[in-house]
Protein backbone atom coordinates (compact mmCIF):
# COMPACT_ATOMS: atom_id res chain seq x y z
CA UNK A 1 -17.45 10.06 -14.70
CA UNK A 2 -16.89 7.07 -17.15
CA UNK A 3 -13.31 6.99 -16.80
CA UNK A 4 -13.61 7.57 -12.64
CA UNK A 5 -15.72 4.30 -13.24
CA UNK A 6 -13.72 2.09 -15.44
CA UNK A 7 -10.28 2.77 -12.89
CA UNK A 8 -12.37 1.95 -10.11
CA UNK A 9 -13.43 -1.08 -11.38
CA UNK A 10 -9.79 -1.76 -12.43
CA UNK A 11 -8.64 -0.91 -9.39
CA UNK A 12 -11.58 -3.49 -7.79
CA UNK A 13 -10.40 -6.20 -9.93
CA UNK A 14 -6.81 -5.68 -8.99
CA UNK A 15 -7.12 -5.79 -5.37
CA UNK A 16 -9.75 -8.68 -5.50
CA UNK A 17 -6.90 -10.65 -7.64
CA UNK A 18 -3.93 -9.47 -4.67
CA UNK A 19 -6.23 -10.45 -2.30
CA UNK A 20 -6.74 -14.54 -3.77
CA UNK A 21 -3.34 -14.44 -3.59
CA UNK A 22 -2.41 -13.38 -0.42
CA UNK A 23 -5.35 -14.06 1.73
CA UNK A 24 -6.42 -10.28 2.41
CA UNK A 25 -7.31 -7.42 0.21
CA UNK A 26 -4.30 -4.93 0.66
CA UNK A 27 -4.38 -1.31 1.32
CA UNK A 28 -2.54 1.52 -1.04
CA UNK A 29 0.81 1.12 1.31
CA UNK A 30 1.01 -2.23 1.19
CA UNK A 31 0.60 -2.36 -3.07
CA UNK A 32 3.34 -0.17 -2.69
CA UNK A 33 5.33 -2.47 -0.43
CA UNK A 34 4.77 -5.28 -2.59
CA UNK A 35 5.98 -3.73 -5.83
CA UNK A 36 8.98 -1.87 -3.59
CA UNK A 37 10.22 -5.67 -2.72
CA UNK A 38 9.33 -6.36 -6.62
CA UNK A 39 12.10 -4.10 -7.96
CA UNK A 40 14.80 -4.66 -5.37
CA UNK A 41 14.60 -8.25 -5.85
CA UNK A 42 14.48 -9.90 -2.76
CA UNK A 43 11.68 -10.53 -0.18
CA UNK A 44 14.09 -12.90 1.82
CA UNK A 45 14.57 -10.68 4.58
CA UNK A 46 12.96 -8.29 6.96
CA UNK A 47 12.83 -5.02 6.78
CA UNK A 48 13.27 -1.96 8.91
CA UNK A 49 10.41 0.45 9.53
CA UNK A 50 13.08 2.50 7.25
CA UNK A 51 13.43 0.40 4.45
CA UNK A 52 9.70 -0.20 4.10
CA UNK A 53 9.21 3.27 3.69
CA UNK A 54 12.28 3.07 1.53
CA UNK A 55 10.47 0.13 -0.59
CA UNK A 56 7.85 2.52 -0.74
CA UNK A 57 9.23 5.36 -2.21
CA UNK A 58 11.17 3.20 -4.67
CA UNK A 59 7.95 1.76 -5.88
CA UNK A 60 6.55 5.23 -6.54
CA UNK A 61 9.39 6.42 -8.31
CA UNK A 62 9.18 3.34 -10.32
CA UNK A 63 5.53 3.94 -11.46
CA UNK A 64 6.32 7.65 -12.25
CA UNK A 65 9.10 7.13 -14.15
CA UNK A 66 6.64 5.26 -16.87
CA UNK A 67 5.47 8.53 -17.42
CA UNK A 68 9.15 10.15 -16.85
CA UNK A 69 9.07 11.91 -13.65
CA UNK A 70 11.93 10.12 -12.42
CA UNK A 71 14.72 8.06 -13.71
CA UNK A 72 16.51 5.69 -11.87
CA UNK A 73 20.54 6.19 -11.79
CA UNK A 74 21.66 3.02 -10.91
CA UNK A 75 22.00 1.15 -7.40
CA UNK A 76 24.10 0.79 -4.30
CA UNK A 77 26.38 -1.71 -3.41
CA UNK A 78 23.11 -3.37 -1.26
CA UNK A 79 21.49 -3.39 -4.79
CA UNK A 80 18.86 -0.66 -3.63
CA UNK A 81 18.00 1.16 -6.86
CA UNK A 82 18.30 5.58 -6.57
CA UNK A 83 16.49 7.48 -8.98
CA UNK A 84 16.19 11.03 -9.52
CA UNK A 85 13.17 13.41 -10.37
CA UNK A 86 13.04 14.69 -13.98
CA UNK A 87 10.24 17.15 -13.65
CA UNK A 88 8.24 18.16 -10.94
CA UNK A 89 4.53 16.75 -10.20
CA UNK A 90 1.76 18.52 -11.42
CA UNK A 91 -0.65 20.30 -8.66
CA UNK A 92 -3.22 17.55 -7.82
CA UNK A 93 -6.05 16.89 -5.00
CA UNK A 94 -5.93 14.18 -2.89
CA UNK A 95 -8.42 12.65 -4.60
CA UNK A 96 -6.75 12.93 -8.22
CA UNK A 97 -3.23 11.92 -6.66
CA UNK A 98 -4.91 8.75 -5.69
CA UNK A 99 -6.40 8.17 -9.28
CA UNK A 100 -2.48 9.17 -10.79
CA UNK A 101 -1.15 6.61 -8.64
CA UNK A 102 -3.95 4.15 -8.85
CA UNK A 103 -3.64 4.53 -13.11
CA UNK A 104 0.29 3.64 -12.69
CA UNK A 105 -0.24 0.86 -10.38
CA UNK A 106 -2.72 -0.89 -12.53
CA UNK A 107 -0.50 -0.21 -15.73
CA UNK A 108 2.84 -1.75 -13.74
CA UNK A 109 0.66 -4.93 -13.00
CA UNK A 110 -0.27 -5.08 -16.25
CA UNK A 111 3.05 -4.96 -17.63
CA UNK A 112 3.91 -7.56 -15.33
CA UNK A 113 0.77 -9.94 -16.46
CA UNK A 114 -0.59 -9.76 -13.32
């Protein structure tokens, strides 16, 4: 129960900080947006419903491969990063996905110095 409490509290304190800086607290998908545009590089442009959900999925691959469930192979000629999946996720609950995800996001931001 400790732990539950100190990564939401964490996870509190991050969204309170994403929130000063863009002028709303932002959901789960949105996180994921952000740190999608993070590793491609550019934020320049809009996106496709596609691509968001591309941005997405490259930031989750990006968090999981901290703790090597995927590896990124290189990118495209648009400069869109591919990765592929090392090993497969373990069986998880909603709930305890969340928390996996949650843990990752807070240790990208603080690798960033967020």
């Amino acid at each position: 129960m400790f732990v539950q409490d100190d990564l939401q509290q964490r996870w509190w304190n991050l969204e309170a900080k994403l929130a000063e800086k863009f002028g709303k607290k932002p959901d789960m998908e949105a996180i994921l947006f952000l740190i999608g545009i993070q590793e491609l590089g550019t934020s320049a442009e809009k996106f496709t419903k596609e691509q968001k959900q591309d941005l997405m999925h490259i930031a989750v691959c990006t968090l999981l491969s901290k703790s090597g469930y995927y590896e990124m192979t290189g990118r495209d000629p648009e400069n869109w990063p591919h990765f592929i999946q090392l090993k497969p996720m373990p069986d998880m609950n909603p709930v305890e996905q969340e928390n996996f995800l949650k843990d990752h996001i807070l240790l990208y931001f603080s690798e960033q110095e967020f």
